[in-house]
N, C-alpha and C. Protein backbone atom coordinates (compact mmCIF):
# COMPACT_ATOMS: atom_id res chain seq x y z
N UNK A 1 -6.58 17.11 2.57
CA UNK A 1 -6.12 15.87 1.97
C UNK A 1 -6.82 14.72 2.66
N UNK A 2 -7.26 13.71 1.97
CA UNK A 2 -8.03 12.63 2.45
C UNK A 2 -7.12 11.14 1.69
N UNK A 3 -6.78 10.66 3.11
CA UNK A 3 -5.90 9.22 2.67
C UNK A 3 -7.08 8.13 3.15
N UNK A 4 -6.65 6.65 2.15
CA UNK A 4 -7.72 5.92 2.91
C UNK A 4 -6.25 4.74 3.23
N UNK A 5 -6.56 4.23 4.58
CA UNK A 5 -5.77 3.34 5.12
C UNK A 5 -6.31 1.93 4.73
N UNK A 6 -5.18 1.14 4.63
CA UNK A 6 -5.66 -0.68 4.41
C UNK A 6 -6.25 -1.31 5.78
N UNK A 7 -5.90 -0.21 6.84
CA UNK A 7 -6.54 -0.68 8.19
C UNK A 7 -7.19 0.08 9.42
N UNK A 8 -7.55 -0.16 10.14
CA UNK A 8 -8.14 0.82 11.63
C UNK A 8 -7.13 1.64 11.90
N UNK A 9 -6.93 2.76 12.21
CA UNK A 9 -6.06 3.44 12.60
C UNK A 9 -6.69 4.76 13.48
N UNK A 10 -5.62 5.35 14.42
CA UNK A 10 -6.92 6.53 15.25
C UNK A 10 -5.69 7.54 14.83
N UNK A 11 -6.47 8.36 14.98
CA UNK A 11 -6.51 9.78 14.33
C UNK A 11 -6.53 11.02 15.51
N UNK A 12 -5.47 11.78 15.63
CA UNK A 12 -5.96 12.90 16.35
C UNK A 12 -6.02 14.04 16.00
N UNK A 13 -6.56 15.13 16.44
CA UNK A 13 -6.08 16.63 16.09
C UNK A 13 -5.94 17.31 16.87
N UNK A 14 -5.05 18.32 16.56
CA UNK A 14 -4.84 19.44 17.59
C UNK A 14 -4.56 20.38 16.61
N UNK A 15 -4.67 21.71 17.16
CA UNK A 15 -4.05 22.78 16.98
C UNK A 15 -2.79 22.74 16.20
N UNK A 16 -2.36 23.76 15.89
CA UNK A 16 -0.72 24.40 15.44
C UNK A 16 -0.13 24.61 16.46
N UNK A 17 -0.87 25.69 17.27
CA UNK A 17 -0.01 25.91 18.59
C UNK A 17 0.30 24.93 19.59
N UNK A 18 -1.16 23.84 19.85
CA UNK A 18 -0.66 22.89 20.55
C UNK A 18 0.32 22.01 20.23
N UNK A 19 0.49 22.05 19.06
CA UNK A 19 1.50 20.85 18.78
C UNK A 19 2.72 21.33 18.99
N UNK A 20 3.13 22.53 18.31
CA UNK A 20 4.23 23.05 18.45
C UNK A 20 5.07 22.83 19.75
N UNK A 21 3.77 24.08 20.93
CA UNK A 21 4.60 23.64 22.29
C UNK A 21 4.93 22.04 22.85
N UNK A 22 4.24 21.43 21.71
CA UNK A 22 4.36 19.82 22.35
C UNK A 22 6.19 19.43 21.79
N UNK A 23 6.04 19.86 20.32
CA UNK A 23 7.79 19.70 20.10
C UNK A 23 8.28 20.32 20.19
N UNK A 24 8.17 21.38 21.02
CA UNK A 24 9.29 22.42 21.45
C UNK A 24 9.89 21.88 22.91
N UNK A 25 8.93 21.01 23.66
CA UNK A 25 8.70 20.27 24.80
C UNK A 25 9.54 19.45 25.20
N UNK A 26 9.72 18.52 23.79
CA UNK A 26 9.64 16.89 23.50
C UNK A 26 10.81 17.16 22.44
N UNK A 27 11.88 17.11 22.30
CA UNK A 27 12.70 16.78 21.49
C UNK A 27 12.87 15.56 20.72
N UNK A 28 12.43 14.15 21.61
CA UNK A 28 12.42 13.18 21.16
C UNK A 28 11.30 12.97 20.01
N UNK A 29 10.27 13.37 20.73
CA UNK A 29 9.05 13.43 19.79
C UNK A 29 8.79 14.34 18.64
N UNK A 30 9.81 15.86 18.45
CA UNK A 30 9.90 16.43 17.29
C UNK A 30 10.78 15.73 15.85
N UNK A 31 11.78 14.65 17.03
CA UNK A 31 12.86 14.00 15.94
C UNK A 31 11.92 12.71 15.14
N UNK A 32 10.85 12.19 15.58
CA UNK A 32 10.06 11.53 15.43
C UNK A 32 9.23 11.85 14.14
N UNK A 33 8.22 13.08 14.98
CA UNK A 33 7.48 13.53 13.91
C UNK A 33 8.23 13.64 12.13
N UNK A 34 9.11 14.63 12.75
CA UNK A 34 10.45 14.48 11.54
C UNK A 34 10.61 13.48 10.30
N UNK A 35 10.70 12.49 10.82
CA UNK A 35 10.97 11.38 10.60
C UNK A 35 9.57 10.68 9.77
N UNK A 36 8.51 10.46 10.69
CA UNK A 36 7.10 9.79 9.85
C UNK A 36 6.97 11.16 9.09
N UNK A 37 7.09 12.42 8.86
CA UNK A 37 7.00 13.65 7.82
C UNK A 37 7.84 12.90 6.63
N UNK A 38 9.03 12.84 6.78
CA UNK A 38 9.62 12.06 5.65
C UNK A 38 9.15 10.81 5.04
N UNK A 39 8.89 10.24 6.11
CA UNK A 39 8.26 8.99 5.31
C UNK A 39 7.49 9.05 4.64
N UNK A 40 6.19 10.14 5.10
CA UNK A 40 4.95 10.25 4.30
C UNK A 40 5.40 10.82 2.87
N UNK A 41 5.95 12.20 2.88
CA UNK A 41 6.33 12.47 1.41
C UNK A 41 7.07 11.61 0.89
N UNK A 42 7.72 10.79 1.33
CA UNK A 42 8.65 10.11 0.06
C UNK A 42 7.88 8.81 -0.15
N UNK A 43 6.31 8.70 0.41
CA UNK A 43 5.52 7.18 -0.10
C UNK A 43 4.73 8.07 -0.78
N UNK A 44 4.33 9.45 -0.89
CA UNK A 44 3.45 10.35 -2.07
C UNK A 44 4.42 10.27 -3.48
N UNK A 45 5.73 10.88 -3.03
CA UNK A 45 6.12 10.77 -4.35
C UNK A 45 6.74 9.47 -4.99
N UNK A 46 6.73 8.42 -4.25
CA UNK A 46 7.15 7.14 -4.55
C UNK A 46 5.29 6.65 -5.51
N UNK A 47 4.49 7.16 -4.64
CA UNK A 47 3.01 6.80 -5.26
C UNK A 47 3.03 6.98 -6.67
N UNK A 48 3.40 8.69 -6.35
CA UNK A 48 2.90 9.48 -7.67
C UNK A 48 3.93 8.97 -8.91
N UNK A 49 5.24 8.60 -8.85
CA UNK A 49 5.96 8.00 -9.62
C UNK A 49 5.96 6.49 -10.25
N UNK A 50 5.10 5.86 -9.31
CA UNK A 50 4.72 4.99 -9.22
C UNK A 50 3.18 4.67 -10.31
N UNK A 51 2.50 5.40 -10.59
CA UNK A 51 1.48 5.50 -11.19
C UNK A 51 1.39 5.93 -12.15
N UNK A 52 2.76 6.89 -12.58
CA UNK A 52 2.82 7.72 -13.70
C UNK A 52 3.60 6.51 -14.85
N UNK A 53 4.90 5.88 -14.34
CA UNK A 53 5.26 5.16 -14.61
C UNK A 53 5.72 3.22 -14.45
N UNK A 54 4.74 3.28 -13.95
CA UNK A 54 4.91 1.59 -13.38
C UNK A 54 3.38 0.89 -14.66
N UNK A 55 3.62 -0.10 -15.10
CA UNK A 55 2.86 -0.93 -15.76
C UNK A 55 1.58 -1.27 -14.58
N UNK A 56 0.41 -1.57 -15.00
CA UNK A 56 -0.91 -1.83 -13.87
C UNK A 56 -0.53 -3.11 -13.33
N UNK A 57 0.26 -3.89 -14.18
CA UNK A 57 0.81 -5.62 -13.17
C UNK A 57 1.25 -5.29 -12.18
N UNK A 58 2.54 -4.30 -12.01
CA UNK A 58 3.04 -4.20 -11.02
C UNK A 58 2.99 -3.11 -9.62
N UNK A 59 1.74 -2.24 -10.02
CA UNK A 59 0.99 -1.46 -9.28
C UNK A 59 0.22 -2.37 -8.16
N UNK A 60 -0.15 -3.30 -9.08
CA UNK A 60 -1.14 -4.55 -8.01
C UNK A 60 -0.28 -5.08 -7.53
N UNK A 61 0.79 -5.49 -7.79
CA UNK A 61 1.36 -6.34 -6.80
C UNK A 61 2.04 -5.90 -6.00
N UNK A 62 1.96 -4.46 -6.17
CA UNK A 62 2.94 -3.47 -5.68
C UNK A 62 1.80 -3.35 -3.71
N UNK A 63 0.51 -3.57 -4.07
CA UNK A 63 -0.27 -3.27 -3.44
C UNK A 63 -0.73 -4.21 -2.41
N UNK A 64 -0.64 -5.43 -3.36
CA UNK A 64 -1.20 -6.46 -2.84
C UNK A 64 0.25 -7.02 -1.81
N UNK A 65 1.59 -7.37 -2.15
CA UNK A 65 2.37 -7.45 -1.24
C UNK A 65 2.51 -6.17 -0.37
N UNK A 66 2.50 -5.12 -0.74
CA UNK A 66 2.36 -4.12 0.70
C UNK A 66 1.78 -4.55 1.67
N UNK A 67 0.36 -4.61 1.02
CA UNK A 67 -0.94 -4.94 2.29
C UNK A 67 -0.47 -6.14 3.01
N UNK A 68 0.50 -7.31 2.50
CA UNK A 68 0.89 -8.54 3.18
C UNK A 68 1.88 -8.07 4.37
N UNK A 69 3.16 -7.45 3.77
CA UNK A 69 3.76 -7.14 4.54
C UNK A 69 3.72 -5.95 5.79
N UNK A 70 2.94 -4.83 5.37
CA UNK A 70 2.83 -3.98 6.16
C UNK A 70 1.40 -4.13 7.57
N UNK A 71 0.33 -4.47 7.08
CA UNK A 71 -0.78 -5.22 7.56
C UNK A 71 -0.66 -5.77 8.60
N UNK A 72 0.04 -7.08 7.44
CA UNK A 72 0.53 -8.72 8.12
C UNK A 72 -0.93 -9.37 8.68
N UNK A 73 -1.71 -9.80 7.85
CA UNK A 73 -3.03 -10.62 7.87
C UNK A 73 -1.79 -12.03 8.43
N UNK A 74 -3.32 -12.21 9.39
CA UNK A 74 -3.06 -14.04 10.39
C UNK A 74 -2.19 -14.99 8.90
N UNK A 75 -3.42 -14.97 7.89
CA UNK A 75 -3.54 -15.90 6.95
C UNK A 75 -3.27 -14.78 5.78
N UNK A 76 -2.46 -15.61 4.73
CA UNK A 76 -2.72 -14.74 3.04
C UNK A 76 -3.09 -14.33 2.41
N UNK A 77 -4.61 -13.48 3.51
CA UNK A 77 -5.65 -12.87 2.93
C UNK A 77 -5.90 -11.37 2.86
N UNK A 78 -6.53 -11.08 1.97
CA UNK A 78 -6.59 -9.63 1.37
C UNK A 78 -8.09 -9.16 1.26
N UNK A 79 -8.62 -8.94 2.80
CA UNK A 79 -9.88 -8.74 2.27
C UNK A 79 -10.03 -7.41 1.53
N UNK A 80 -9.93 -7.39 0.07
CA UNK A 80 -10.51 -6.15 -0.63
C UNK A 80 -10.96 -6.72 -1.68
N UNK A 81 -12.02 -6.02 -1.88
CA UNK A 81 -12.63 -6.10 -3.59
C UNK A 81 -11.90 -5.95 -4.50
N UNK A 82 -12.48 -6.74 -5.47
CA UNK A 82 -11.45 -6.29 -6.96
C UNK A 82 -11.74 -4.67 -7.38
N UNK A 83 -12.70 -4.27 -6.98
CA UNK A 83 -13.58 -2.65 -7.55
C UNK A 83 -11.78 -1.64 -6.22
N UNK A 84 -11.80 -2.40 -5.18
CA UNK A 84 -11.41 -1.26 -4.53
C UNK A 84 -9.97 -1.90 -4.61
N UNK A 85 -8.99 -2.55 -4.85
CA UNK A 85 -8.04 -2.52 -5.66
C UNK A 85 -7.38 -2.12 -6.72
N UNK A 86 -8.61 -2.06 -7.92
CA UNK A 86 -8.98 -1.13 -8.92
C UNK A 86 -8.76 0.59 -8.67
N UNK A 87 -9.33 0.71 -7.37
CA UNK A 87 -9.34 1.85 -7.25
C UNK A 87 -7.97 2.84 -6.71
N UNK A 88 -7.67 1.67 -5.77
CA UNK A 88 -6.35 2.01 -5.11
C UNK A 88 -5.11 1.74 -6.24
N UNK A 89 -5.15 1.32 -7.30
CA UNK A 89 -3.93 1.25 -7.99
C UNK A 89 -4.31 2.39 -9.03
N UNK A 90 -5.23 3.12 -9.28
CA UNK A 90 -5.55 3.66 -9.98
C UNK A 90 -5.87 3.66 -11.55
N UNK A 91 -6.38 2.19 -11.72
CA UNK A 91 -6.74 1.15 -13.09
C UNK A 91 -7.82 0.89 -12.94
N UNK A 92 -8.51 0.71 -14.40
CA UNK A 92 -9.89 0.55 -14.78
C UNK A 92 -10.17 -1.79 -14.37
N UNK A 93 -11.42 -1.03 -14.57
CA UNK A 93 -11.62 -2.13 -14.03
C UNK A 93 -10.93 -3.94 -15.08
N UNK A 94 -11.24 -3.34 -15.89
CA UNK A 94 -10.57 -4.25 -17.13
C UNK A 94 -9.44 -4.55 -16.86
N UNK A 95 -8.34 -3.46 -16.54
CA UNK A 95 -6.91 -3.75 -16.86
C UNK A 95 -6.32 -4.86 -15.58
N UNK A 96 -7.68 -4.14 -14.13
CA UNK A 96 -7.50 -4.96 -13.13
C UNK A 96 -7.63 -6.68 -13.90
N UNK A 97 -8.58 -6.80 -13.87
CA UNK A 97 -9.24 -8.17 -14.35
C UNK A 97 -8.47 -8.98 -15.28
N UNK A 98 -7.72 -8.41 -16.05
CA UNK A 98 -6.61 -8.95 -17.14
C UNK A 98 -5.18 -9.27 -16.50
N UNK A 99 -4.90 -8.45 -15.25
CA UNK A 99 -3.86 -8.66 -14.45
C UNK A 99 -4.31 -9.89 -13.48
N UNK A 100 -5.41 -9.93 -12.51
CA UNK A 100 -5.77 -10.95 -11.71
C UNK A 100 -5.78 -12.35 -12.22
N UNK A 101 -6.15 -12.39 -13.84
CA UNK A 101 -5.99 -13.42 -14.46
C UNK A 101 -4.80 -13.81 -14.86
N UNK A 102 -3.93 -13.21 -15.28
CA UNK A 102 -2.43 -13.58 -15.43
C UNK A 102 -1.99 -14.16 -14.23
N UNK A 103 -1.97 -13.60 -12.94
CA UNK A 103 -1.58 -14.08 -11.18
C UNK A 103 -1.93 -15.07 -11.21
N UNK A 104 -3.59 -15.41 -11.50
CA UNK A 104 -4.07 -17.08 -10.95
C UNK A 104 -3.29 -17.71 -12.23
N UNK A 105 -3.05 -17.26 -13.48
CA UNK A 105 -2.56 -18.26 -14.32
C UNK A 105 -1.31 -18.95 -13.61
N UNK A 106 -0.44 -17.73 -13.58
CA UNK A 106 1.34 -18.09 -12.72
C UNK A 106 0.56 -18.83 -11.21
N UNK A 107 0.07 -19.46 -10.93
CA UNK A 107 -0.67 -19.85 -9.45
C UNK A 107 -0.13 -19.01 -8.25
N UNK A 108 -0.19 -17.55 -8.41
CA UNK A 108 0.37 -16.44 -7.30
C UNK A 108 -0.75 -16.50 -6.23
N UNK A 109 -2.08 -16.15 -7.00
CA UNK A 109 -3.55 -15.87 -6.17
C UNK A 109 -4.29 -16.72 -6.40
N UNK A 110 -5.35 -16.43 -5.64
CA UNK A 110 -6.65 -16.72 -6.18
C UNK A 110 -7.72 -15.77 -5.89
N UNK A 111 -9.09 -15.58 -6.20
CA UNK A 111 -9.82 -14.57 -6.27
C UNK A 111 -10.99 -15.47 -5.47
N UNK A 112 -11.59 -14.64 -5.02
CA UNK A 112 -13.09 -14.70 -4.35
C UNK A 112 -13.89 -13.61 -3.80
N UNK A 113 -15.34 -13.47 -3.38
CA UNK A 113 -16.04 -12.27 -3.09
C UNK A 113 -15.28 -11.37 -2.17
N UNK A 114 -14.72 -10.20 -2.49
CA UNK A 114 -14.17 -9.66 -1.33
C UNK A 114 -13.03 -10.07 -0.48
N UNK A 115 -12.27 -10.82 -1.53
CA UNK A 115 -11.03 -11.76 -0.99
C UNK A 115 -10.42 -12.18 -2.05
N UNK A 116 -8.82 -11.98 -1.45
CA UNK A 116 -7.70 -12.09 -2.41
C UNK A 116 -6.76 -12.93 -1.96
N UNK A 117 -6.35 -14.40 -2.29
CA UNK A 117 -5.56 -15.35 -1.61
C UNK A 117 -4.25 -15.04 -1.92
N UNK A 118 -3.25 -14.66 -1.40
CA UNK A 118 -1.61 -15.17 -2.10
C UNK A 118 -1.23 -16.57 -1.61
N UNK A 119 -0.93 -17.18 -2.88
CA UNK A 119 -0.68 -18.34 -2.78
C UNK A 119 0.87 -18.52 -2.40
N UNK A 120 1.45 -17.32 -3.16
CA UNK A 120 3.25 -17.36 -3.15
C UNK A 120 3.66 -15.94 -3.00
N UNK A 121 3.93 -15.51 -1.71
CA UNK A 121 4.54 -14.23 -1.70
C UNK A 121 5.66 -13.97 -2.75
N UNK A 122 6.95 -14.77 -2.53
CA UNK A 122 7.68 -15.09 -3.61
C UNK A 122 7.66 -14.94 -5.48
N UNK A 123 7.28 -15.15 -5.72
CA UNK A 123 6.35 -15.14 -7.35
C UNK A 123 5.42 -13.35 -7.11
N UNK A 124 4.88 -13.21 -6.05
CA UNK A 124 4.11 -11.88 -6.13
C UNK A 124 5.06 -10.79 -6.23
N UNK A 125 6.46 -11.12 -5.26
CA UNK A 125 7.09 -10.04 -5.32
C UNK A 125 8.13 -9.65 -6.74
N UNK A 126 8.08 -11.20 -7.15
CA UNK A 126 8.80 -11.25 -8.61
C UNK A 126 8.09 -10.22 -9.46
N UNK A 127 6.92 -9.90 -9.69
CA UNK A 127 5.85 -8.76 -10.50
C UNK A 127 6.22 -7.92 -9.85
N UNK A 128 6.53 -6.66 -8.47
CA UNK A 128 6.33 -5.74 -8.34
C UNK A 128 7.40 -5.11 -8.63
N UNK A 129 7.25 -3.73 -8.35
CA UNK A 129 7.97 -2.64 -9.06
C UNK A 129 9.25 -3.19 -8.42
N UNK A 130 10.43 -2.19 -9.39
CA UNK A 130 11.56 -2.08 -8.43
C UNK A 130 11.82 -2.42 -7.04
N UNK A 131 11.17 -0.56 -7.03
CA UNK A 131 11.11 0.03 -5.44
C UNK A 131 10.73 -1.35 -4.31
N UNK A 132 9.26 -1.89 -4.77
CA UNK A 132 9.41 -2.62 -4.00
C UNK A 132 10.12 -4.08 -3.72
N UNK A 133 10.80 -4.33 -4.67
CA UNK A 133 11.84 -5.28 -4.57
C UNK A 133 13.34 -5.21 -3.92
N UNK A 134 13.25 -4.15 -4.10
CA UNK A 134 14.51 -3.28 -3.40
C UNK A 134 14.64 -3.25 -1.93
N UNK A 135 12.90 -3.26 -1.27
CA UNK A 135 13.09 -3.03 0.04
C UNK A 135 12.54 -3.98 0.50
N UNK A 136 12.70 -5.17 0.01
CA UNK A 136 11.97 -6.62 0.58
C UNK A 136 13.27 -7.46 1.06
């Protein structure tokens, strides 16, 4: 499985066995693992539900306030392309482009090379899904 992150992140590997004796070790750290295990499947199937049934407006904004809140850029910026937003919501490039234009209409964003302004977190989170309104 290959994930792509919105940011730097380090990566390790080990073994099966090493890990094991590590939470067989570490109780604290098996209740842990536990724990980010859950998280991860329930943001796959929150994804996958998410894509099957969420409109492309609110996929982007679903994305674009993530990256604000989870991130947390200095400033209201989003350095990603429109191509790799596109890509990460899983919408053609059109449907992107028809949504970005609706945002700057409501004055949410603005667009530039490789940069995405939120003007109003507020108003952005008004577009996203449920889910993510639920946990804001």
């Amino acid at each position: 499985m290959i994930l792509q992150a919105f940011s730097d992140l380090v990566v390790y590997s080990m073994s099966y066995p090493t890990l094991k004796k590590i939470v067989v070790e570490n109780g604290a750290f098996a209740g842990e693992l536990l724990r980010q295990n859950c998280d991860f499947i329930g943001y796959i199937f929150f994804d996958t539900i998410n894509l099957t049934f969420e409109p492309c407006l609110a996929r982007i904004c679903d994305i674009l306030y993530l990256y604000l809140t989870e991130v947390k850029p200095s400033e209201s910026i989003i350095p990603l392309s429109q191509t790799e937003v596109a890509k990460i919501a899983g919408t053609s490039q059109a449907q992107l482009e028809r949504s970005l234009q609706f945002l700057k209409k409501e004055k949410i964003l603005l667009t530039s090379r490789k940069r995405i302004v939120i003007l109003s977190r507020e108003k952005l989170l008004a577009h996203c899904s449920l889910g993510v309104r639920s946990n804001a």
